[in-house]
N, C-alpha and C. Protein backbone atom coordinates (compact mmCIF):
# COMPACT_ATOMS: atom_id res chain seq x y z
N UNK A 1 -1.49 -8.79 -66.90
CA UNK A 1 -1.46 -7.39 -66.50
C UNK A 1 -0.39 -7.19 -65.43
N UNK A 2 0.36 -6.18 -65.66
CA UNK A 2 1.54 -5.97 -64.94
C UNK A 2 1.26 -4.79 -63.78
N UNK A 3 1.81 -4.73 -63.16
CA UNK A 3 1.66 -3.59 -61.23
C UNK A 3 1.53 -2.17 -62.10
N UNK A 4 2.40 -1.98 -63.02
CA UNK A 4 3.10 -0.82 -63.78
C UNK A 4 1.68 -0.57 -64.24
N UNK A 5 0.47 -1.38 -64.65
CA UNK A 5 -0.72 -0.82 -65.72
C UNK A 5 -1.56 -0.49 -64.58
N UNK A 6 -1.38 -1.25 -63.43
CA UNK A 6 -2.69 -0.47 -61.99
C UNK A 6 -2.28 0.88 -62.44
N UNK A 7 -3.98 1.41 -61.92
CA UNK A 7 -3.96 2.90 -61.52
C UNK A 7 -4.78 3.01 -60.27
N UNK A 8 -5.17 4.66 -60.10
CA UNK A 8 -6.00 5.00 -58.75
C UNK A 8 -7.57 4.13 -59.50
N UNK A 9 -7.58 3.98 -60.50
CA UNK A 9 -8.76 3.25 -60.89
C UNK A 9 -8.79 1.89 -60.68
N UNK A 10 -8.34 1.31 -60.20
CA UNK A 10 -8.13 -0.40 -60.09
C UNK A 10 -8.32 -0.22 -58.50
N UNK A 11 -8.69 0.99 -57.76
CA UNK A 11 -9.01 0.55 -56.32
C UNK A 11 -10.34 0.93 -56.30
N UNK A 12 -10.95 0.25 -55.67
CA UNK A 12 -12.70 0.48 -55.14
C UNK A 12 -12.63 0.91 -53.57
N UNK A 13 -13.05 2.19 -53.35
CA UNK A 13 -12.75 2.39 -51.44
C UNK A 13 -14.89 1.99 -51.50
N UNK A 14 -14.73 1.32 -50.63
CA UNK A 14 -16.85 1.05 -49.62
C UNK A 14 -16.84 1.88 -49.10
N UNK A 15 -15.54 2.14 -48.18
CA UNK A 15 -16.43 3.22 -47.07
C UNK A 15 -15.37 3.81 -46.51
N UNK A 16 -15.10 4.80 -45.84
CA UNK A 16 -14.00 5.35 -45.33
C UNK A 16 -14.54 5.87 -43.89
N UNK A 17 -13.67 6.12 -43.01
CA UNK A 17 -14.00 6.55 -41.16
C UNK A 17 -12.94 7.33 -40.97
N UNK A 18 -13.07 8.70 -40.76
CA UNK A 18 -12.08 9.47 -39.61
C UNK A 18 -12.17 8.89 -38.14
N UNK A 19 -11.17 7.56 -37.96
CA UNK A 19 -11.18 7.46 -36.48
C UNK A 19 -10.67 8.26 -35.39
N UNK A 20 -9.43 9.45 -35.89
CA UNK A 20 -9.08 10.41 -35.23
C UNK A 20 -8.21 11.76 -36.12
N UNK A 21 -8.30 12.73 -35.03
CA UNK A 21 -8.17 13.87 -36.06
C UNK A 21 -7.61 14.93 -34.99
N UNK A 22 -6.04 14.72 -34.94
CA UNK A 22 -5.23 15.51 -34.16
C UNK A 22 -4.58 16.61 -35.33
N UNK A 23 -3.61 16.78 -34.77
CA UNK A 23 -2.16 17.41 -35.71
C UNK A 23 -1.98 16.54 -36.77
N UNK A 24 -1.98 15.04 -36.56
CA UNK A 24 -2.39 13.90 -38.12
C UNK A 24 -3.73 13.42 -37.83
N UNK A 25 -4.28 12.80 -38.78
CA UNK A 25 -5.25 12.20 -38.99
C UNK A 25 -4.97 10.62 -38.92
N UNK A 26 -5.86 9.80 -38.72
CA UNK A 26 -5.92 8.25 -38.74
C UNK A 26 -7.45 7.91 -39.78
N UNK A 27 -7.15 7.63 -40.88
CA UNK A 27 -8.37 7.17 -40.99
C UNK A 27 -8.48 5.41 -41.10
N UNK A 28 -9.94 4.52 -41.26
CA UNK A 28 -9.98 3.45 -41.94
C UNK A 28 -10.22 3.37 -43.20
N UNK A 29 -10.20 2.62 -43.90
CA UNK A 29 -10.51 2.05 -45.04
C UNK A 29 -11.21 1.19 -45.57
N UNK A 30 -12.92 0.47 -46.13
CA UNK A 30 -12.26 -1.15 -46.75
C UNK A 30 -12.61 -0.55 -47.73
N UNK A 31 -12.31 -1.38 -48.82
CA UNK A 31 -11.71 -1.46 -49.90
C UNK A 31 -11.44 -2.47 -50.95
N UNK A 32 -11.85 -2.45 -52.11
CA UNK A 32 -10.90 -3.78 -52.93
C UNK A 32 -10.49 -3.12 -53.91
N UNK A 33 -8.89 -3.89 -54.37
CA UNK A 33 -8.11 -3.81 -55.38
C UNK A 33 -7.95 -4.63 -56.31
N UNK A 34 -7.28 -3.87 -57.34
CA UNK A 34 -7.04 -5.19 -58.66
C UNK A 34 -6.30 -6.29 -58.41
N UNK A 35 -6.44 -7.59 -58.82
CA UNK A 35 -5.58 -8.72 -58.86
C UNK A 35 -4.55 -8.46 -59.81
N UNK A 36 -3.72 -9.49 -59.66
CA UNK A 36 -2.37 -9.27 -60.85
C UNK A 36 -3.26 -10.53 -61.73
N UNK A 37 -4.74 -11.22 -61.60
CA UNK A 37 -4.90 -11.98 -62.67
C UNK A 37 -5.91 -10.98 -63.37
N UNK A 38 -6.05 -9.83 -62.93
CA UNK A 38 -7.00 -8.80 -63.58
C UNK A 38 -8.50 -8.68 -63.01
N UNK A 39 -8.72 -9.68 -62.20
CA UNK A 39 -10.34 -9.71 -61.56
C UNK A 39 -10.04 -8.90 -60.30
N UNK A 40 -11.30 -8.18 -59.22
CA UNK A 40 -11.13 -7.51 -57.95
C UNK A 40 -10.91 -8.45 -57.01
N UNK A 41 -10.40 -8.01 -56.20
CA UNK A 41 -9.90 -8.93 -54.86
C UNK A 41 -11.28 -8.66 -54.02
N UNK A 42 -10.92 -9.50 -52.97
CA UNK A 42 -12.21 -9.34 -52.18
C UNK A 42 -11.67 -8.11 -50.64
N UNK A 43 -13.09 -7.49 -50.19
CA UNK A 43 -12.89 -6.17 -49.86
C UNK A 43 -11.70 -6.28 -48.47
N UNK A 44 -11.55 -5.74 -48.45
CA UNK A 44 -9.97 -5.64 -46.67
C UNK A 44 -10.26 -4.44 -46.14
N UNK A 45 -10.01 -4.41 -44.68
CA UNK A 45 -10.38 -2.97 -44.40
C UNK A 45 -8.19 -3.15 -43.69
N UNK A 46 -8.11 -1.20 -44.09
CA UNK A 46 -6.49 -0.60 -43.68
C UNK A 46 -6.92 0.48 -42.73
N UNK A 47 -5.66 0.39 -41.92
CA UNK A 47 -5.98 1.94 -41.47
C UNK A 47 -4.49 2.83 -42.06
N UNK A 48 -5.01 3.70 -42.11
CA UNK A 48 -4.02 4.92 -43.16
C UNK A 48 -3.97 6.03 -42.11
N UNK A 49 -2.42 6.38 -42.16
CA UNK A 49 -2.06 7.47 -41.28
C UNK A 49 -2.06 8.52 -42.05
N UNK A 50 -2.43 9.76 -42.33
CA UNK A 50 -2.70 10.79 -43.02
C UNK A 50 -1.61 12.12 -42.70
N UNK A 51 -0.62 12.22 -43.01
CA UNK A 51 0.11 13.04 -43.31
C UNK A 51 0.44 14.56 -43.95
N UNK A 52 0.67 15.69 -44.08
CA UNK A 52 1.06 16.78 -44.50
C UNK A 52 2.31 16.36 -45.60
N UNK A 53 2.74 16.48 -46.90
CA UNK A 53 3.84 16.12 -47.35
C UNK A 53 5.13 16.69 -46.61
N UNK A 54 6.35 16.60 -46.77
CA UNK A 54 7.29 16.66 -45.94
C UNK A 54 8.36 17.12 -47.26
N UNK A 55 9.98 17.99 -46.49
CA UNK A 55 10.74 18.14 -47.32
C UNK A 55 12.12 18.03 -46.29
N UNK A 56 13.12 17.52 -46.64
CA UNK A 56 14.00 17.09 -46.33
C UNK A 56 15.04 17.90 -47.08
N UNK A 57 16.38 18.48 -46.44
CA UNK A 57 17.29 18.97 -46.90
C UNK A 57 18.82 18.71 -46.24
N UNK A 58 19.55 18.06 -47.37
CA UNK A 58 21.06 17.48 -47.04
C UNK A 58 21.75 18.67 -46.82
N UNK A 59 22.66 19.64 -46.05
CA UNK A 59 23.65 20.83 -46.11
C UNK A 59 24.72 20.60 -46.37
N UNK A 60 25.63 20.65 -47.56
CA UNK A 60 26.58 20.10 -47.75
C UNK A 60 27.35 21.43 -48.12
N UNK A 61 28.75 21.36 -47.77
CA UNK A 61 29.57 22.60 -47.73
C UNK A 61 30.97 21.31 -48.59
N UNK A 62 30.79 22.22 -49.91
CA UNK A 62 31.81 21.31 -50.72
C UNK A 62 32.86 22.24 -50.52
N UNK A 63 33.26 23.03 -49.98
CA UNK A 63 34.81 23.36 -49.70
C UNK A 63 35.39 22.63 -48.62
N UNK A 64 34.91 22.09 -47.65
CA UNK A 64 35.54 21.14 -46.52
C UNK A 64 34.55 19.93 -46.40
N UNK A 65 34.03 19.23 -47.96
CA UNK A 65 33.29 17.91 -47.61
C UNK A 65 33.09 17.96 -46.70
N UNK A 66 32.14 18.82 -45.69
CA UNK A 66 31.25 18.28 -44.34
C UNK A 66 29.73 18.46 -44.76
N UNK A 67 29.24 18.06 -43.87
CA UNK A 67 27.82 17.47 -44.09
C UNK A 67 26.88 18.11 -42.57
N UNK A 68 25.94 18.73 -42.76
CA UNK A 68 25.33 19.40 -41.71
C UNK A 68 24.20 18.23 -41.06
N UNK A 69 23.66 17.64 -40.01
CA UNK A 69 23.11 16.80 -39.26
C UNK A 69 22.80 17.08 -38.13
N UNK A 70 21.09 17.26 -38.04
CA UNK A 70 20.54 17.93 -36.32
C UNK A 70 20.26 16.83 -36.13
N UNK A 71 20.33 16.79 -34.49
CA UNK A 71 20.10 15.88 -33.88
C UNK A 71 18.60 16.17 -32.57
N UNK A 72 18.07 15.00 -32.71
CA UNK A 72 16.62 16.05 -31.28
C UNK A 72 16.25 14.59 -31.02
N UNK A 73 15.19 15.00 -29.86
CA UNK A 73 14.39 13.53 -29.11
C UNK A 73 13.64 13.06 -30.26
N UNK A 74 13.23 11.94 -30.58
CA UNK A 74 12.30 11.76 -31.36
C UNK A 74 11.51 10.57 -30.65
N UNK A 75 9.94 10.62 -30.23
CA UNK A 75 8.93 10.06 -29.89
C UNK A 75 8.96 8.83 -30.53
N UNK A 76 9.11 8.58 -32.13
CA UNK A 76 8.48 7.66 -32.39
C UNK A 76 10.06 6.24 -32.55
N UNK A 77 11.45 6.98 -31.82
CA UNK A 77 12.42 5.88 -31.37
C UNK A 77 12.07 6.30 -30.34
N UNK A 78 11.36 5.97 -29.23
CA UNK A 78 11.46 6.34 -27.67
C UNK A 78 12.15 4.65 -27.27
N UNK A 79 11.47 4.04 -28.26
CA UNK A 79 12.29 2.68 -27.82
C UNK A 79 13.53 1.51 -27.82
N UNK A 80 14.12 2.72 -29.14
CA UNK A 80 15.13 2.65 -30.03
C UNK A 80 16.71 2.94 -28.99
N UNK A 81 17.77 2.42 -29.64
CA UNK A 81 18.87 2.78 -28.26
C UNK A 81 19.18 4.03 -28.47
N UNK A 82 18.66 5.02 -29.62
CA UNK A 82 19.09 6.22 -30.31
C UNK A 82 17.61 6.92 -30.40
N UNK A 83 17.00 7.15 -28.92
CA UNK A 83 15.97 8.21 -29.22
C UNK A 83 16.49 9.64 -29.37
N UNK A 84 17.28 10.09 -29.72
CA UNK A 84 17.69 11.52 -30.02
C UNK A 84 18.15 10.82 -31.40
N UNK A 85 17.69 11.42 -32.64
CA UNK A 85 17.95 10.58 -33.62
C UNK A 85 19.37 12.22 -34.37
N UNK A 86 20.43 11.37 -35.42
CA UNK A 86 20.58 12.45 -36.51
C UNK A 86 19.97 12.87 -37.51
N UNK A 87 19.62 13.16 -37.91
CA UNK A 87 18.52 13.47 -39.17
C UNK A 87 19.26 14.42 -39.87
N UNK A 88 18.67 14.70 -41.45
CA UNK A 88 18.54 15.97 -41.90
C UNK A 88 18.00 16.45 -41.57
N UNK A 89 18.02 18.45 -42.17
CA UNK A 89 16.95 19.05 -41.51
C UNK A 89 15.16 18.77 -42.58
N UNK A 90 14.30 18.79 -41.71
CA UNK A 90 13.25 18.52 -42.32
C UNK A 90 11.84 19.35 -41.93
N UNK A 91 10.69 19.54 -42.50
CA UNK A 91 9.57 20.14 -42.14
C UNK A 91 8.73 19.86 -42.76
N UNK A 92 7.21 19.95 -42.51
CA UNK A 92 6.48 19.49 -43.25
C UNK A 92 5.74 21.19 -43.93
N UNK A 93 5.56 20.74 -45.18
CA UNK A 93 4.82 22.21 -45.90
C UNK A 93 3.32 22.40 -45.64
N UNK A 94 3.26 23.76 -45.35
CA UNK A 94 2.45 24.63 -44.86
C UNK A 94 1.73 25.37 -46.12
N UNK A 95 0.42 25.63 -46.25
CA UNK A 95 -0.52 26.09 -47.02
C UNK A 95 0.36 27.15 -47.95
N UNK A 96 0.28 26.91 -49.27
CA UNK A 96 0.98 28.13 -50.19
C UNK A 96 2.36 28.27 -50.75
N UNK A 97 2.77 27.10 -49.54
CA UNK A 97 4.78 27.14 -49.74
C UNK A 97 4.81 26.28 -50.68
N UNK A 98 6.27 26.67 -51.35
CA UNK A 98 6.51 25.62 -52.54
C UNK A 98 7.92 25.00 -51.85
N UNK A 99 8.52 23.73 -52.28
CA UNK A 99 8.88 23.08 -51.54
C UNK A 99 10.25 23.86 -51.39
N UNK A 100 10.96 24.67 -52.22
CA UNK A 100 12.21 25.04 -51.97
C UNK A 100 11.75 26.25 -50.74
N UNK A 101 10.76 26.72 -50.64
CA UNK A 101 10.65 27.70 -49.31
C UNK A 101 10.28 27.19 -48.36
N UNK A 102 9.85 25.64 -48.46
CA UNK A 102 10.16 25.14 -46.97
C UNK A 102 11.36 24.93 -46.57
N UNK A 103 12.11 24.28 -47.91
CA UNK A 103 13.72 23.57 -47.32
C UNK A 103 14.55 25.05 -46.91
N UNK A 104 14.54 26.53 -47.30
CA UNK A 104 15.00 27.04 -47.04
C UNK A 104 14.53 27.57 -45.50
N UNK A 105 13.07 27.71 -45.34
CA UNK A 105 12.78 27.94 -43.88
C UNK A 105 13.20 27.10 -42.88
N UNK A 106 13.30 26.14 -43.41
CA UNK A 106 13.50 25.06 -42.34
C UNK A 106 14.57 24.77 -41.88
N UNK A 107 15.91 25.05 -42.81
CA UNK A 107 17.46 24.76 -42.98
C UNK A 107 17.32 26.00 -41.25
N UNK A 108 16.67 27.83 -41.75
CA UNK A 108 16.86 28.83 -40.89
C UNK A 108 16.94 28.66 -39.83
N UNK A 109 15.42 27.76 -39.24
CA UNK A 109 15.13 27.76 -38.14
C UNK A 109 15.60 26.30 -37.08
N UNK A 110 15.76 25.56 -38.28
CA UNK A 110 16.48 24.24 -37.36
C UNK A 110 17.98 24.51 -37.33
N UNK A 111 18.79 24.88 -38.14
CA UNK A 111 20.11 24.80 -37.56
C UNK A 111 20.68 26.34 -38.30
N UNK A 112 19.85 27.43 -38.06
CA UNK A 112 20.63 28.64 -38.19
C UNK A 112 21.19 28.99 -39.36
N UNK A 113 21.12 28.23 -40.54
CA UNK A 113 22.21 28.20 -42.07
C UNK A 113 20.99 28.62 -42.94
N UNK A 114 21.61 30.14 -43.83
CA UNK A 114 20.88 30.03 -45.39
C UNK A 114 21.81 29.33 -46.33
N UNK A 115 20.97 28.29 -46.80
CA UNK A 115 21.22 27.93 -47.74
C UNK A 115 21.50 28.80 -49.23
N UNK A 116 22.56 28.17 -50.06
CA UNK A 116 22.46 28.41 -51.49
C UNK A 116 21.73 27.78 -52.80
N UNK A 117 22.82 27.05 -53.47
CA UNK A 117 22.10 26.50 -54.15
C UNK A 117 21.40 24.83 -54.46
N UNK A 118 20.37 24.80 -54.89
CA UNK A 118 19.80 23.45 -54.28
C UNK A 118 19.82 22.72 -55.46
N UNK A 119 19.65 21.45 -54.98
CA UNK A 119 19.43 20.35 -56.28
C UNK A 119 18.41 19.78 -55.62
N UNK A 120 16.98 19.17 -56.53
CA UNK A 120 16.35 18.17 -55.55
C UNK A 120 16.74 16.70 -56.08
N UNK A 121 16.48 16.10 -54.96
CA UNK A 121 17.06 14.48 -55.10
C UNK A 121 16.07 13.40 -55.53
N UNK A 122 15.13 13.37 -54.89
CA UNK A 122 13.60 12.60 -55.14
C UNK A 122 12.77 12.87 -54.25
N UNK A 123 11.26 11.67 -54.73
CA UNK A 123 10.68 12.26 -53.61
C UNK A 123 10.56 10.54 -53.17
N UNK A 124 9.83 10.29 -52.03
CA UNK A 124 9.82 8.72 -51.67
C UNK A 124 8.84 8.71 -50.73
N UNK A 125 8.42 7.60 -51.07
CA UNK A 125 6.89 7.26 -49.40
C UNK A 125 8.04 6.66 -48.14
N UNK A 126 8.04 6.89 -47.01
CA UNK A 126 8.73 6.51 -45.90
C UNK A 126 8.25 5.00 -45.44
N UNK A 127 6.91 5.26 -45.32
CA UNK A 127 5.90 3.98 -45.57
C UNK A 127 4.26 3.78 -46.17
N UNK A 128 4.69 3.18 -47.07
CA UNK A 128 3.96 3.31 -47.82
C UNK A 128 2.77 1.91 -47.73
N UNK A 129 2.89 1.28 -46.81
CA UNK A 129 2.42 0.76 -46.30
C UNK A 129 1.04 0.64 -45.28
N UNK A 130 1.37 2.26 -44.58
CA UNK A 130 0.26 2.79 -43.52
C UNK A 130 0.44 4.15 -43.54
N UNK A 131 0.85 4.88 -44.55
CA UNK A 131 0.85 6.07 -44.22
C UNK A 131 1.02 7.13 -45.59
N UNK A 132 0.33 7.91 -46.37
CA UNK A 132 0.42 8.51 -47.29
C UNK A 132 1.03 9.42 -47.51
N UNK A 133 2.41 9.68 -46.85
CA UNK A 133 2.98 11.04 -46.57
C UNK A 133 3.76 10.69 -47.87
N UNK A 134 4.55 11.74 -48.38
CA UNK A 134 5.16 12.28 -49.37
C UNK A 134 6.40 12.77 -48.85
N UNK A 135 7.60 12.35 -49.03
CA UNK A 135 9.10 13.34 -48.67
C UNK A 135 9.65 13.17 -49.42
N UNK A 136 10.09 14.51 -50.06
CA UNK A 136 11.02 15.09 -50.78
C UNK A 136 12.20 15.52 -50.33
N UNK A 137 13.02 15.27 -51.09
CA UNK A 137 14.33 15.28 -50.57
C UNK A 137 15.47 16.10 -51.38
N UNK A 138 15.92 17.01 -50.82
CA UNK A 138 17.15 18.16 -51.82
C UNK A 138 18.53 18.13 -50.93
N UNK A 139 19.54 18.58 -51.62
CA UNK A 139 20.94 18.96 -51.06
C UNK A 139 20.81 20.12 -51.58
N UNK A 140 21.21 20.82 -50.44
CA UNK A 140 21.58 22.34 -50.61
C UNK A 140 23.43 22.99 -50.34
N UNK A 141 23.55 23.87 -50.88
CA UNK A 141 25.17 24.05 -50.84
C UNK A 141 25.13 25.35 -49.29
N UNK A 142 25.95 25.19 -48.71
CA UNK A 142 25.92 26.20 -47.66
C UNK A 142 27.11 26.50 -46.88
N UNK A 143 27.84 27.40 -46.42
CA UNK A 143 28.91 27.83 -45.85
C UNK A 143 28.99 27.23 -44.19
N UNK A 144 29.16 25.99 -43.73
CA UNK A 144 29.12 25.02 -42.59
C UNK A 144 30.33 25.60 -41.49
N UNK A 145 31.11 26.57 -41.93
CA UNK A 145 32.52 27.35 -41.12
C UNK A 145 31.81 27.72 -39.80
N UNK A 146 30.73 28.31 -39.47
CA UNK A 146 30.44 28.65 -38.25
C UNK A 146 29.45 28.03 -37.81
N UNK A 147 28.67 26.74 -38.27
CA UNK A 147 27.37 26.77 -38.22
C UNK A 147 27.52 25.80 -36.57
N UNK A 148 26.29 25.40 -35.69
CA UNK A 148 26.85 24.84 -34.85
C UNK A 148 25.63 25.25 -33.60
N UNK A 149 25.82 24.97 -32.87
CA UNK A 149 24.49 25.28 -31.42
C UNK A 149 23.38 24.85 -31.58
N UNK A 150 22.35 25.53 -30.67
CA UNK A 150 21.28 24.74 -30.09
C UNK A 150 20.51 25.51 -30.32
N UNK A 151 19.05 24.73 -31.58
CA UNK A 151 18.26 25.80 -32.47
C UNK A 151 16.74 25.19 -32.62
N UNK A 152 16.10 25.39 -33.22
CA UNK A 152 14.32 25.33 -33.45
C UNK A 152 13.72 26.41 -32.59
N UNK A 153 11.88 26.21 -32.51
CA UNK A 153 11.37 27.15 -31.82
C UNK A 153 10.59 26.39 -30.63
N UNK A 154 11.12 27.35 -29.51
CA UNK A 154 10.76 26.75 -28.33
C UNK A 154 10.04 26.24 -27.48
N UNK A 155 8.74 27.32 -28.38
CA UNK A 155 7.25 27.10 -28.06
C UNK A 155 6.36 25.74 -28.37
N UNK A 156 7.42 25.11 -29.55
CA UNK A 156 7.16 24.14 -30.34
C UNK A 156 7.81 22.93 -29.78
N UNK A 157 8.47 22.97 -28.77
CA UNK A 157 9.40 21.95 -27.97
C UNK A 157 10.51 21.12 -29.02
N UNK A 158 10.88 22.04 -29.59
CA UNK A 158 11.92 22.07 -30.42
C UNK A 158 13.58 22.23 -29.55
N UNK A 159 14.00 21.73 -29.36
CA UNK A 159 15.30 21.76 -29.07
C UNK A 159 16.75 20.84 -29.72
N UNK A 160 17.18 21.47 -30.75
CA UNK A 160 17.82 20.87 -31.95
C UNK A 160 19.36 21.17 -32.25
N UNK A 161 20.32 19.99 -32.14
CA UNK A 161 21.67 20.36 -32.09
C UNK A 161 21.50 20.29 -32.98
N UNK A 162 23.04 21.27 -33.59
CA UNK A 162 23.41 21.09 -35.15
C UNK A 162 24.83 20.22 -34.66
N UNK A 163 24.93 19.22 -35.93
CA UNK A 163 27.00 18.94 -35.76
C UNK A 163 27.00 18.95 -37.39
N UNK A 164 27.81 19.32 -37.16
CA UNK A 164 28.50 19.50 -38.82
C UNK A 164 29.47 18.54 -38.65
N UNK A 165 29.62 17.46 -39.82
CA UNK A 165 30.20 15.85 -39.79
C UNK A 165 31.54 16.24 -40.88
N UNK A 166 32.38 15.45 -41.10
CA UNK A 166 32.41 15.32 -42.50
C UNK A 166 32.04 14.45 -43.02
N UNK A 167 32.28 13.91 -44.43
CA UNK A 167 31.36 13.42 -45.57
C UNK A 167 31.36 11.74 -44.64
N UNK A 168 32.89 11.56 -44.55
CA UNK A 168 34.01 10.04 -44.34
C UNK A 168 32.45 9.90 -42.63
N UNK A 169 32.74 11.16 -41.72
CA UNK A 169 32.59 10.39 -40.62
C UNK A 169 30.66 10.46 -40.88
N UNK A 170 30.25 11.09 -41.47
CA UNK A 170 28.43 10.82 -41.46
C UNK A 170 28.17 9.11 -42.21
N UNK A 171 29.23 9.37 -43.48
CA UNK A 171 28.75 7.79 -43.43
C UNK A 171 29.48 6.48 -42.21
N UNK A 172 30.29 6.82 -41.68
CA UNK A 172 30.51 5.71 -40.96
C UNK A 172 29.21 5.62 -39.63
N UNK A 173 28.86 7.14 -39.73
CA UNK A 173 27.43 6.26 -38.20
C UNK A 173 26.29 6.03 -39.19
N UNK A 174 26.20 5.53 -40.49
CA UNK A 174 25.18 4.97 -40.98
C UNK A 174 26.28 3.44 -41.08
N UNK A 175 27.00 3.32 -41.40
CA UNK A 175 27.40 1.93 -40.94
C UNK A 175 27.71 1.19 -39.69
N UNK A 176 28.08 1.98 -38.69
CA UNK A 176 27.75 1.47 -37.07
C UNK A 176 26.28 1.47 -36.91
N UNK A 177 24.98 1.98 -37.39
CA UNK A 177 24.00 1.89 -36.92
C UNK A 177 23.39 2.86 -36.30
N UNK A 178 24.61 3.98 -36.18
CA UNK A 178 24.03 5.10 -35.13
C UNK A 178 22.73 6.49 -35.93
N UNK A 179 22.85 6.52 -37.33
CA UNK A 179 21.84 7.10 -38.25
C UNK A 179 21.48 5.64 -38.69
N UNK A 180 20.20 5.76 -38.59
CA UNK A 180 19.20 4.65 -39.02
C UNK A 180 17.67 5.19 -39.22
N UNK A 181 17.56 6.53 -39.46
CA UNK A 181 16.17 6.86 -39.79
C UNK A 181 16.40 7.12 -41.57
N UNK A 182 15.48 6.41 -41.93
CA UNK A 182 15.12 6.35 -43.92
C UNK A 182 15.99 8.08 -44.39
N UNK A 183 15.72 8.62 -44.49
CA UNK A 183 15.78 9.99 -44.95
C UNK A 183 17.51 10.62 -45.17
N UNK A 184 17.45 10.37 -44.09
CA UNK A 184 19.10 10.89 -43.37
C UNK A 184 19.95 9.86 -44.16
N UNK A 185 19.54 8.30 -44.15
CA UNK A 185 20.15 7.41 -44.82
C UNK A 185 20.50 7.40 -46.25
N UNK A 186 18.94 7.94 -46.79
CA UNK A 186 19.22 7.75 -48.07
C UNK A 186 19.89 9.50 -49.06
N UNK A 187 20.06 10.23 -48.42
CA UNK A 187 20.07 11.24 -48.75
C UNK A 187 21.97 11.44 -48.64
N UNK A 188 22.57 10.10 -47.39
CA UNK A 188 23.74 10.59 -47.46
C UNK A 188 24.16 9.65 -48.81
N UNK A 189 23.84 8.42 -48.74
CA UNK A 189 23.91 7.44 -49.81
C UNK A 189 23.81 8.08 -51.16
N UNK A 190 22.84 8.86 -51.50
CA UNK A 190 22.45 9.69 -52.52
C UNK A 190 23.99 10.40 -52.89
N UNK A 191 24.60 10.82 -51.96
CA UNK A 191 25.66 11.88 -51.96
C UNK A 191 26.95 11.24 -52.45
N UNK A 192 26.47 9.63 -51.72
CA UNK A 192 27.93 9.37 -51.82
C UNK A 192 28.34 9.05 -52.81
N UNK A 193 27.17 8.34 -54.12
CA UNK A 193 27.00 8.43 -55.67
C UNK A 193 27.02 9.76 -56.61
N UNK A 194 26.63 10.86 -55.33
CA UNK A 194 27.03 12.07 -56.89
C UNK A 194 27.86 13.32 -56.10
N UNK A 195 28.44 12.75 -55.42
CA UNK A 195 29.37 13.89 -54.57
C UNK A 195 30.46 14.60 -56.16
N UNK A 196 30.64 13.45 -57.09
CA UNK A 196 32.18 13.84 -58.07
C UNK A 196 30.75 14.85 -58.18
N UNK A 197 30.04 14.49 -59.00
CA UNK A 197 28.86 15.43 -59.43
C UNK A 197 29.13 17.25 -59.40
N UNK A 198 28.35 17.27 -58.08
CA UNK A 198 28.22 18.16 -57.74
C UNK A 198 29.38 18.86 -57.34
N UNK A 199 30.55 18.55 -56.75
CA UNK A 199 31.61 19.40 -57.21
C UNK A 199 32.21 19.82 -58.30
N UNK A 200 31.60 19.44 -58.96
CA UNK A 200 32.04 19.65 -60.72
C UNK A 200 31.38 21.22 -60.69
N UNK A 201 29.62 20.69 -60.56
CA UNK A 201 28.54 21.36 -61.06
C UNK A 201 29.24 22.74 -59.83
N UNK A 202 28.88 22.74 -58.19
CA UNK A 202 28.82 23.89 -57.45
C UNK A 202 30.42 24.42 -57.60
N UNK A 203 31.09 23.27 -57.92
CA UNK A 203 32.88 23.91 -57.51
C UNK A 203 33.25 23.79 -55.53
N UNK A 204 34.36 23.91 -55.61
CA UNK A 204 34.99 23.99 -54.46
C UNK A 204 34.89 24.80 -53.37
């Protein structure tokens, strides 16, 4: 029996615990799963970080190959030499939204740009390991000529540069090391395989 034939049926949960229940959730787990010799494993307890799904959006302005990238504090590099990380812009979806009206709310309010037209890219677990979140990931086409300053909402302790890169210099700070969060990485990587692409498809 191959990984590919598991399903949600090849797991047995015993018991489950909300150990905490902020803005995310933490729960435990035990549990047993299928073997790859086909018999149950014996039970393990996980703890699982519980997540809102998430949507991620690349801004790419194919008349001057640049590439849109906010930058903000981020808590969870506080220890990292790059706690103000670059990122795409990103948000997590809210009751009712479908994912292109988050990436478009979110493009608004983090770095000031409506977007045009979108492609989505995939979706991917960040870690899938301890945490069940979901991010989806799109490039959107957008006019980058003025875009620029200091944006999010305030109340929310949001304080978010925009820099608009070009294509050459966003990937070189994923090869110095200086973008190193999953998302941002794989989304420029993504680009750098279908950039002929999409200038075909959006034009110049």
């Amino acid at each position: 029996m191959s990984a590919g034939d598991f399903t949600r049926d090849d797991i047995e949960i015993r018991e489950r615990q909300t150990l905490f229940q902020g803005f995310y959730r933490l729960d435990k787990l035990w549990l047993r799963h299928r073997q790859f010799d086909g018999s149950m494993g014996p039970e393990i307890n996980r703890e699982l970080f519980i997540r809102p799904p998430a949507v991620g959006v690349l801004v790419y302005d194919t008349r001057s190959d640049e590439v849109l990238l906010i930058e903000q504090f981020r808590v969870g590099a506080i220890e990292d030499r790059h706690p103000w990380q670059y990122e795409v812009v990103a948000g997590l979806v809210e009751a009712g939204e479908s994912l292109e009206d988050v990436a478009r709310r979110e493009t608004l309010e983090e770095a000031g740009v409506v977007i045009g037209d979108m492609e989505r890219i995939f979706d991917f677990m960040p870690s899938g390991g301890a945490s069940d979140e979901l991010f989806t990931l799109y490039v959107a086409r957008a006019d980058l000529s003025r875009a620029g300053g200091v944006h999010g909402v305030p109340e929310e302790g949001e304080n978010i540069r925009v820099n608009v890169l070009s294509f050459n210099q966003a990937m070189q700070l994923i090869d110095n090391g200086r973008i190193n969060n999953a998302p941002c990485i794989l989304a420029l990587q993504w680009l750098a395989l279908n950039k002929a692409r999409l200038l075909t498809r959006w034009g110049r």
